[in-house]
Protein backbone atom coordinates (compact mmCIF):
# COMPACT_ATOMS: atom_id res chain seq x y z
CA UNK A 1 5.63 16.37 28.29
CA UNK A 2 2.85 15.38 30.75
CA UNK A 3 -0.45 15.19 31.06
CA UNK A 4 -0.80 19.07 32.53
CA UNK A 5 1.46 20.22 29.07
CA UNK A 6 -1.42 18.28 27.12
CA UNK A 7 -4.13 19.63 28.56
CA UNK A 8 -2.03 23.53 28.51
CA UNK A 9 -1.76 22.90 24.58
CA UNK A 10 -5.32 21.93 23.90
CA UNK A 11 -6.16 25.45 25.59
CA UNK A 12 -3.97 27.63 23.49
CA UNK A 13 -7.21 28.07 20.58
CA UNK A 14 -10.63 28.93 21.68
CA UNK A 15 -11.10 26.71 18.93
CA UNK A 16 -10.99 23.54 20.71
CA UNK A 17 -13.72 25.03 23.51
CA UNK A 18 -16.36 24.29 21.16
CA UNK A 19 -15.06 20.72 19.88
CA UNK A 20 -15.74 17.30 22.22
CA UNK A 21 -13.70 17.31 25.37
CA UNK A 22 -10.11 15.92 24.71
CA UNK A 23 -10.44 13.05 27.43
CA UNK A 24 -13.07 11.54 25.18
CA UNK A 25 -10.98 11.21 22.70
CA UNK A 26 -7.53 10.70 23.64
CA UNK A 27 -6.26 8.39 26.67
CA UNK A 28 -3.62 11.21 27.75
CA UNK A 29 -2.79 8.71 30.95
CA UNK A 30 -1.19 6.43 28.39
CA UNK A 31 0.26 9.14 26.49
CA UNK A 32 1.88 11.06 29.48
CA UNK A 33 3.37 7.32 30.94
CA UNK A 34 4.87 6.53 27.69
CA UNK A 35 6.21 10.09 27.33
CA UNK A 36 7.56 10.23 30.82
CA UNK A 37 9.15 7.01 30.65
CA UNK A 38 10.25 6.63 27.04
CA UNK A 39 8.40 3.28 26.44
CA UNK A 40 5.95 3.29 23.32
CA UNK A 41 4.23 0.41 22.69
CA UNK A 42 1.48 0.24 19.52
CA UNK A 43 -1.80 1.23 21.67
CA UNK A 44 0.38 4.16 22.93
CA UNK A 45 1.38 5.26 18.94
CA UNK A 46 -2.27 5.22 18.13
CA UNK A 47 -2.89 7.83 20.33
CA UNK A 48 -0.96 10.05 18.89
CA UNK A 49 -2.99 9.58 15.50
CA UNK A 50 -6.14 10.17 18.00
CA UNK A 51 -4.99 13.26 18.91
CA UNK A 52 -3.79 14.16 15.11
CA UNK A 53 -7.47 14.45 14.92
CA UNK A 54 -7.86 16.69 17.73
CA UNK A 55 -5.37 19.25 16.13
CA UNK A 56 -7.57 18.81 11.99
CA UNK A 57 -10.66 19.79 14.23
CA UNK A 58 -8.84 22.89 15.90
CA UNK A 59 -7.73 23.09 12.32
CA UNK A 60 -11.21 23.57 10.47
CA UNK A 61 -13.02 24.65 13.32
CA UNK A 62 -10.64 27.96 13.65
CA UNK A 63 -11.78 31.38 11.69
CA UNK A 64 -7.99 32.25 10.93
CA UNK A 65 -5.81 28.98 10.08
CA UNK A 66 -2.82 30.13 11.95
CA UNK A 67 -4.33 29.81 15.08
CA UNK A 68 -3.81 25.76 15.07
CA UNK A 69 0.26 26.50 13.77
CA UNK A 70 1.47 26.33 17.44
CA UNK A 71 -0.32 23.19 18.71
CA UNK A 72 0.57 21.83 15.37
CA UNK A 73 4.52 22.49 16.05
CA UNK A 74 4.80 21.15 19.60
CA UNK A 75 2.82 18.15 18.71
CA UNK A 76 5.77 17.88 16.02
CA UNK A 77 8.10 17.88 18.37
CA UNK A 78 6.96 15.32 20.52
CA UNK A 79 6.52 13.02 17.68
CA UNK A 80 10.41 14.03 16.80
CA UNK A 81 11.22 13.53 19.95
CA UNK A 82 9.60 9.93 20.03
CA UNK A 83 11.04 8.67 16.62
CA UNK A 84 14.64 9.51 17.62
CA UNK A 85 14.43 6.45 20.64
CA UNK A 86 14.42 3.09 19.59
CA UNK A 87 11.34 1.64 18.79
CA UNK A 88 9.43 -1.35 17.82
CA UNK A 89 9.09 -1.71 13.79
CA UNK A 90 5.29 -1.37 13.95
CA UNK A 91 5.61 1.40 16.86
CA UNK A 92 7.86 3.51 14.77
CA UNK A 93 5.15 3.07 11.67
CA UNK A 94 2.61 4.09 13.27
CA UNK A 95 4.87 7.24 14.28
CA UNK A 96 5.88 7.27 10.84
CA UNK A 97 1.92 7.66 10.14
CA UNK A 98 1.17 10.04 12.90
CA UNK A 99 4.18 12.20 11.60
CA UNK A 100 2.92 12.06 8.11
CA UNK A 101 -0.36 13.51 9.16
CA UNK A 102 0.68 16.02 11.19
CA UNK A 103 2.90 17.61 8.79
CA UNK A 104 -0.05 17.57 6.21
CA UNK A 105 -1.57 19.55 8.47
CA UNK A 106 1.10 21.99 9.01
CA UNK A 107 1.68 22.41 5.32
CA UNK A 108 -2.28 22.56 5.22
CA UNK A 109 -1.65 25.86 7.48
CA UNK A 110 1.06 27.45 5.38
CA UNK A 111 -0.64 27.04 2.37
CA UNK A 112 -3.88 28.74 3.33
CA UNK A 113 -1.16 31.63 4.36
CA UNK A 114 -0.12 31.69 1.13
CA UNK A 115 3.75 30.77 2.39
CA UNK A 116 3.83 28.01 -0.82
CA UNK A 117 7.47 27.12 -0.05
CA UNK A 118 6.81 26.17 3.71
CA UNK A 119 4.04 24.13 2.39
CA UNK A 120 5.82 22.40 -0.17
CA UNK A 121 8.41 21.40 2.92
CA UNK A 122 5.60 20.51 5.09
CA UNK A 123 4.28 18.05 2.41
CA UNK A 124 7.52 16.60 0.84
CA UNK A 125 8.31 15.62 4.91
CA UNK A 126 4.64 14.05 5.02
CA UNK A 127 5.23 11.73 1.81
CA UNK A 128 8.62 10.54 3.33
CA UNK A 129 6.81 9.41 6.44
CA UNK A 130 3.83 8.22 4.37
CA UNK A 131 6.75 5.86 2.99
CA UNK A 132 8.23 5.44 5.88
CA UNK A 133 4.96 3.80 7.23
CA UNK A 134 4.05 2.25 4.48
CA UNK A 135 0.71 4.08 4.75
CA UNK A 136 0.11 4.16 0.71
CA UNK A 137 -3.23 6.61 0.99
CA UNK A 138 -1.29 8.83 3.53
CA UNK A 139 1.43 9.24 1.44
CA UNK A 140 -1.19 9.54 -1.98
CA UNK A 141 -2.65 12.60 0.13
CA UNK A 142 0.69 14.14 0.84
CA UNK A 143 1.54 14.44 -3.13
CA UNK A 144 -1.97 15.45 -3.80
CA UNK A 145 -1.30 17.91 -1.50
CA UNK A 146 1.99 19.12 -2.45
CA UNK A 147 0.22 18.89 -6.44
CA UNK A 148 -1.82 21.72 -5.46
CA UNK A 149 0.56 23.97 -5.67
CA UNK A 150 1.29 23.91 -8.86
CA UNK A 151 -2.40 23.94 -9.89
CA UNK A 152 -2.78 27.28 -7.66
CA UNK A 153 0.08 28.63 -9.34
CA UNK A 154 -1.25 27.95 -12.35
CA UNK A 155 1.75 25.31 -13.41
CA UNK A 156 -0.27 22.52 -14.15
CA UNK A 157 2.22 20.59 -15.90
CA UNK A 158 4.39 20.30 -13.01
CA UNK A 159 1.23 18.96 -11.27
CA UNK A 160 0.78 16.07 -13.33
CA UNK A 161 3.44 13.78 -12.92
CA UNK A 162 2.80 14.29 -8.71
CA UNK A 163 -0.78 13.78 -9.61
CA UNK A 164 0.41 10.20 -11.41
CA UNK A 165 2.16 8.90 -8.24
CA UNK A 166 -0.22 9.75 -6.13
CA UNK A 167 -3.03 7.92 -8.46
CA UNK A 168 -0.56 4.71 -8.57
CA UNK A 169 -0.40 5.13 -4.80
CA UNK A 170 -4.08 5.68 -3.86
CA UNK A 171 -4.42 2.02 -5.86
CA UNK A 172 -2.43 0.54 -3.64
CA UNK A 173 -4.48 1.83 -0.74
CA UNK A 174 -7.33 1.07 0.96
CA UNK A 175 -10.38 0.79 -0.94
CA UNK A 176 -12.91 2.05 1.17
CA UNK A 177 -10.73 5.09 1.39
CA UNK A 178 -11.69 7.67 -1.30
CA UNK A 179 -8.12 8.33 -1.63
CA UNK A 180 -8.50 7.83 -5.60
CA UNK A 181 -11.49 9.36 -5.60
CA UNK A 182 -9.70 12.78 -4.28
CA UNK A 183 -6.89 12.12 -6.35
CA UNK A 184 -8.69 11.87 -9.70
CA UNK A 185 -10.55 15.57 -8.90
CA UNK A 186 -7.75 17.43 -8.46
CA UNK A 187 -6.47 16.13 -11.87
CA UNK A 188 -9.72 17.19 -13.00
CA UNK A 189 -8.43 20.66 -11.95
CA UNK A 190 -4.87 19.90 -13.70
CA UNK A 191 -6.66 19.40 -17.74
CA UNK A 192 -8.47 21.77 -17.04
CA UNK A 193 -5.99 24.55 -16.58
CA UNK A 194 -3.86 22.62 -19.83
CA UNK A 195 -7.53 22.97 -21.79
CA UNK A 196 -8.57 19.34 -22.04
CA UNK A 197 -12.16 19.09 -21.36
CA UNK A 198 -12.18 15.32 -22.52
CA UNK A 199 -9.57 14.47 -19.52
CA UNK A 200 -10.94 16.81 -17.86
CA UNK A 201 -14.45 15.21 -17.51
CA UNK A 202 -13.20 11.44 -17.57
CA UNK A 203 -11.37 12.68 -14.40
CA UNK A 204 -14.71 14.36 -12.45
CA UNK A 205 -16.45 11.04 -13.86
CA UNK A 206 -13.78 9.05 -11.62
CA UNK A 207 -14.26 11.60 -8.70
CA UNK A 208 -17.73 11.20 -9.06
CA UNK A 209 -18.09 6.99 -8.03
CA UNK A 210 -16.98 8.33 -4.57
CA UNK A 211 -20.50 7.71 -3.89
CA UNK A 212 -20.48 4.16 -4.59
CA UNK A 213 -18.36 3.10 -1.47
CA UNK A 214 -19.76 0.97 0.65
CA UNK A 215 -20.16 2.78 4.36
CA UNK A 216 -19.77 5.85 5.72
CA UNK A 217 -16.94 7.62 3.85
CA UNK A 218 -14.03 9.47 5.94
CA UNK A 219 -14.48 13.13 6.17
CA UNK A 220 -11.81 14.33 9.16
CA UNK A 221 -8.47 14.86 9.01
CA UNK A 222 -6.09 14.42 6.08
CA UNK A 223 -8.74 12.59 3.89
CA UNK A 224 -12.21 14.38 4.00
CA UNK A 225 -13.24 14.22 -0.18
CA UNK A 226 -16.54 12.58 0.65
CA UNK A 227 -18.39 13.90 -2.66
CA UNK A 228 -20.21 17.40 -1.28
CA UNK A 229 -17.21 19.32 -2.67
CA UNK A 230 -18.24 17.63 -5.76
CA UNK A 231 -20.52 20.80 -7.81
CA UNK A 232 -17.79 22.79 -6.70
CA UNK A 233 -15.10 21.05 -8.30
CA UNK A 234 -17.16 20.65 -11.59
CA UNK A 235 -18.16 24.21 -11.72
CA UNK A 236 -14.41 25.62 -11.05
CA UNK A 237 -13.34 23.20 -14.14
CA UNK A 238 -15.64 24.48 -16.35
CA UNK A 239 -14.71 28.00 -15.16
CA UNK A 240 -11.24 27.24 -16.06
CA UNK A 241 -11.97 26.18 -19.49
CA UNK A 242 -14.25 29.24 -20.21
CA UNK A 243 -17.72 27.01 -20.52
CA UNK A 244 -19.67 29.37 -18.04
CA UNK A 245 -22.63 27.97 -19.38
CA UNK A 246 -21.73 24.83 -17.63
CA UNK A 247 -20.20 26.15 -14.80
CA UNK A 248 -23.00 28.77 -13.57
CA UNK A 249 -25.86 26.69 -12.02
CA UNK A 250 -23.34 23.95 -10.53
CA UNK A 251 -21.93 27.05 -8.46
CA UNK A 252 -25.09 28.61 -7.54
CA UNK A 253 -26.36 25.56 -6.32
CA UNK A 254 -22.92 24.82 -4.17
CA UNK A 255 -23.37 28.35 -2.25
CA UNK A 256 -27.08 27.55 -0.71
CA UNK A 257 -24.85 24.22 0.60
CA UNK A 258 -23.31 24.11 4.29
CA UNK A 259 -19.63 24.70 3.11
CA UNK A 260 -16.64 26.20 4.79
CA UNK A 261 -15.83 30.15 4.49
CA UNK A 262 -13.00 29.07 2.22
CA UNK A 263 -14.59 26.97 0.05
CA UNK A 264 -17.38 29.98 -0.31
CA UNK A 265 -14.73 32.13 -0.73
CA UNK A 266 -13.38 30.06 -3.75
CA UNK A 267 -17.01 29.44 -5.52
CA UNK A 268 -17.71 33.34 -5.18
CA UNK A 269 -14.23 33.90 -7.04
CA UNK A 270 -15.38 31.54 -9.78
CA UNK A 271 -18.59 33.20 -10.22
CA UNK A 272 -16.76 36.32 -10.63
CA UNK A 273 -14.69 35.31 -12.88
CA UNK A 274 -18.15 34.47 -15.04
CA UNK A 275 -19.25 37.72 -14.74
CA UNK A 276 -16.02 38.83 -16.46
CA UNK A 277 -16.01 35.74 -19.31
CA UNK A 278 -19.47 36.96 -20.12
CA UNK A 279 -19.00 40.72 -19.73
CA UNK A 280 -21.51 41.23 -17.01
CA UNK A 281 -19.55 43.54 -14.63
CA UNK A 282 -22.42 43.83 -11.96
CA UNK A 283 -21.76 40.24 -11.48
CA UNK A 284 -18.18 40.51 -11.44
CA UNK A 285 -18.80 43.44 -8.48
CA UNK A 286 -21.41 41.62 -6.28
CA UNK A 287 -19.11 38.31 -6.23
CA UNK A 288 -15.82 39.80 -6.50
CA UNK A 289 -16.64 42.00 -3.32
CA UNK A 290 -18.30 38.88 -1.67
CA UNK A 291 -15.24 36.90 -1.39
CA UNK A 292 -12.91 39.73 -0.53
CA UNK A 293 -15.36 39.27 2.64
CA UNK A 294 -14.53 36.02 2.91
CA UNK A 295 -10.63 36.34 2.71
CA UNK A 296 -10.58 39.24 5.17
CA UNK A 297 -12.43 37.57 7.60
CA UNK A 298 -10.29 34.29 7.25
CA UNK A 299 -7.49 35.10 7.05
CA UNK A 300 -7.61 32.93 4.09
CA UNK A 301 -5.28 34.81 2.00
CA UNK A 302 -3.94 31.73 0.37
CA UNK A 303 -6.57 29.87 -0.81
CA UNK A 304 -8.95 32.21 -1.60
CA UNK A 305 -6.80 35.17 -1.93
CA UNK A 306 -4.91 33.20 -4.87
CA UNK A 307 -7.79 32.93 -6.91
CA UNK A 308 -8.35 36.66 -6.55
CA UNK A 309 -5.27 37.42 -7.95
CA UNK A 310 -6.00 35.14 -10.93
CA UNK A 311 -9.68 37.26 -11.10
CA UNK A 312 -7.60 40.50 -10.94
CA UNK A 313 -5.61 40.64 -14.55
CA UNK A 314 -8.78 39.91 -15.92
CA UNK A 315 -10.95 43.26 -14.40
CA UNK A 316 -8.26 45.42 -17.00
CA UNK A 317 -10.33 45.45 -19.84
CA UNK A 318 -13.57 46.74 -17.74
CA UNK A 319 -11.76 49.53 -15.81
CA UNK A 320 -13.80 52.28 -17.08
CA UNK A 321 -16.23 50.74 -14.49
CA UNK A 322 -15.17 52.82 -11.60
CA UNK A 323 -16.65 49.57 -9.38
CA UNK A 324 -14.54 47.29 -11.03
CA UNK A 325 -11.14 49.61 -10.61
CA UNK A 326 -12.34 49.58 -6.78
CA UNK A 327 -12.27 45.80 -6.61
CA UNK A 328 -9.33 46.15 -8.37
CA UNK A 329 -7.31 48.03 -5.92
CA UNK A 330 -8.81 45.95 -3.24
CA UNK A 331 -7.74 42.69 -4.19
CA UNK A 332 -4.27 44.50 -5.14
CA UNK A 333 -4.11 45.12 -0.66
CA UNK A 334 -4.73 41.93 0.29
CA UNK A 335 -2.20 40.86 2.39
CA UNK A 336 -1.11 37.31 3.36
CA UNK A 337 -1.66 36.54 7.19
CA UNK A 338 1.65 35.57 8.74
CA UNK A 339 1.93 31.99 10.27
């Protein structure tokens, strides 16, 4: 790979057109001499994590997820191809690191296409190279990761104990990372979904002191839990343990923020799911149909489109509502977009 195959991948997503220019951030001189001539050394290896960060940016900058999957692959190669020479210990870490990224965000990818299996690959390969680097927050985020799955699945238990390693991990780590921080929401999400609203809160209470790190807290790539997701996280919790009293006015107040489609796709699907705890089906309707919008548009059949398909058991007892047996059968031909 040379310089030119860069430059060809960074123009496979229109994506990337509206991000800084790649020369800015990457020195692809150094990276096309150490490709060409098989010699790595450590400022070369960085670059590859510099460019990791191109690919999260094509990543969240892309309507439809899949778009980033090819960049994402050859970039996998490369690194492949670069951890099978010989290498210097710290070289091949940083590899090790680079790799352990990347595959988070190729799982990242397959999970928002709903292809849980691929995921669960993508992120069992990222903690191996986590450990492999010795990179203890990396390797915390690929678990948390792979934990997801089982919370959007709705197996919670088999969450926990990844949720455990990846807590004992993120202490380990560095702590001006929010790494913990991340860690403790999602098992926030976990008692929730097992009914424990004492764990449950002593969990968001730990999310919470995110705010109390010193400096500017990372918010690219695989770590970006910098505490704006946090009224969102509360308000699905409370959701999940049927307290819409609680949950309501934490979600209203996370739509009017500046969030991602998906994440808007997720708080309209938990204030549908209000409407239905409290009977109200116009409010089941007008958010239901709102983030069917959202997963159409995205793609996002996954992430949002799993939560739908919680929402949709739930419309049964209201299908004399000829609206609500609509939203049914709309939700029922959602399809998964392909990666």
């Amino acid at each position: 790979m040379n310089r030119r195959e860069l430059l060809r991948l960074v123009s496979m997503t229109g994506a990337l057109l509206a991000s800084p220019a790649l020369e800015e951030q990457v020195d692809l001189e150094r990276l096309e001499h150490a490709v060409t001539t098989g010699r790595l050394d450590l400022t070369a290896a960085v670059e590859y994590d510099r460019l990791n960060g191109h690919w999260w940016q094509v990543f969240s900058r892309s309507k439809s997820k899949q778009l980033a999957l090819p960049v994402v692959r050859k970039q996998l190669g490369v690194l492949t191809t670069a951890l099978q020479e010989p290498q210097a210990t710290a070289v091949r870490r940083q590899l090790c690191a680079a790799a352990a990224d990347l595959f988070q965000l190729c799982g990242e990818i397959f999970f928002d296409g709903d292809q849980y299996t691929e995921a669960a690959h993508c992120y069992a390969l990222a903690a191996g190279a986590g450990k492999e680097a010795a990179a203890f927050d990396l390797w915390a985020c690929a678990m948390t990761r792979h934990a997801f799955i089982g919370v959007y699945e709705r197996r919670f238990d088999q969450a926990v104990p990844l949720l455990e390693g990846a807590a004992t991990l993120a202490r380990r780590g560095d702590p001006d990372l929010s790494t913990r921080h991340w860690v403790a929401a999602v098992q926030a999400q976990t008692h929730a979904g097992l009914g424990d609203l004492a764990a449950c809160e002593q969990a968001l209470a730990a999310a919470e002191e995110v705010v109390t790190l010193d400096g500017p807290v990372r918010t690219s790539g695989w770590l970006r839990f910098e505490g704006s997701r946090l009224a969102e996280e509360r308000g699905a919790c409370y959701v999940e343990l049927g307290r819409p009293d609680r949950a309501e006015a934490t979600l209203s107040d996370a739509l009017y923020q500046d969030i991602s489609p998906r994440r808007r796709g997720s708080v309209l699907t938990d204030l549908a799911t209000i409407g239905v705890q409290r009977r109200d089906t116009h409010q089941v309707v007008t958010y239901g149909n709102a983030a069917l919008d959202v997963a159409r548009q995205t793609g996002s059949a996954g992430y949002v489109g799993r939560k739908l398909a919680v929402l949709r058991p739930q419309l049964a007892p209201f299908r004399a509502d000829s609206h609500i047996r609509h939203l049914e059968q709309e939700i029922a031909r959602l399809k998964t977009v392909p990666a």
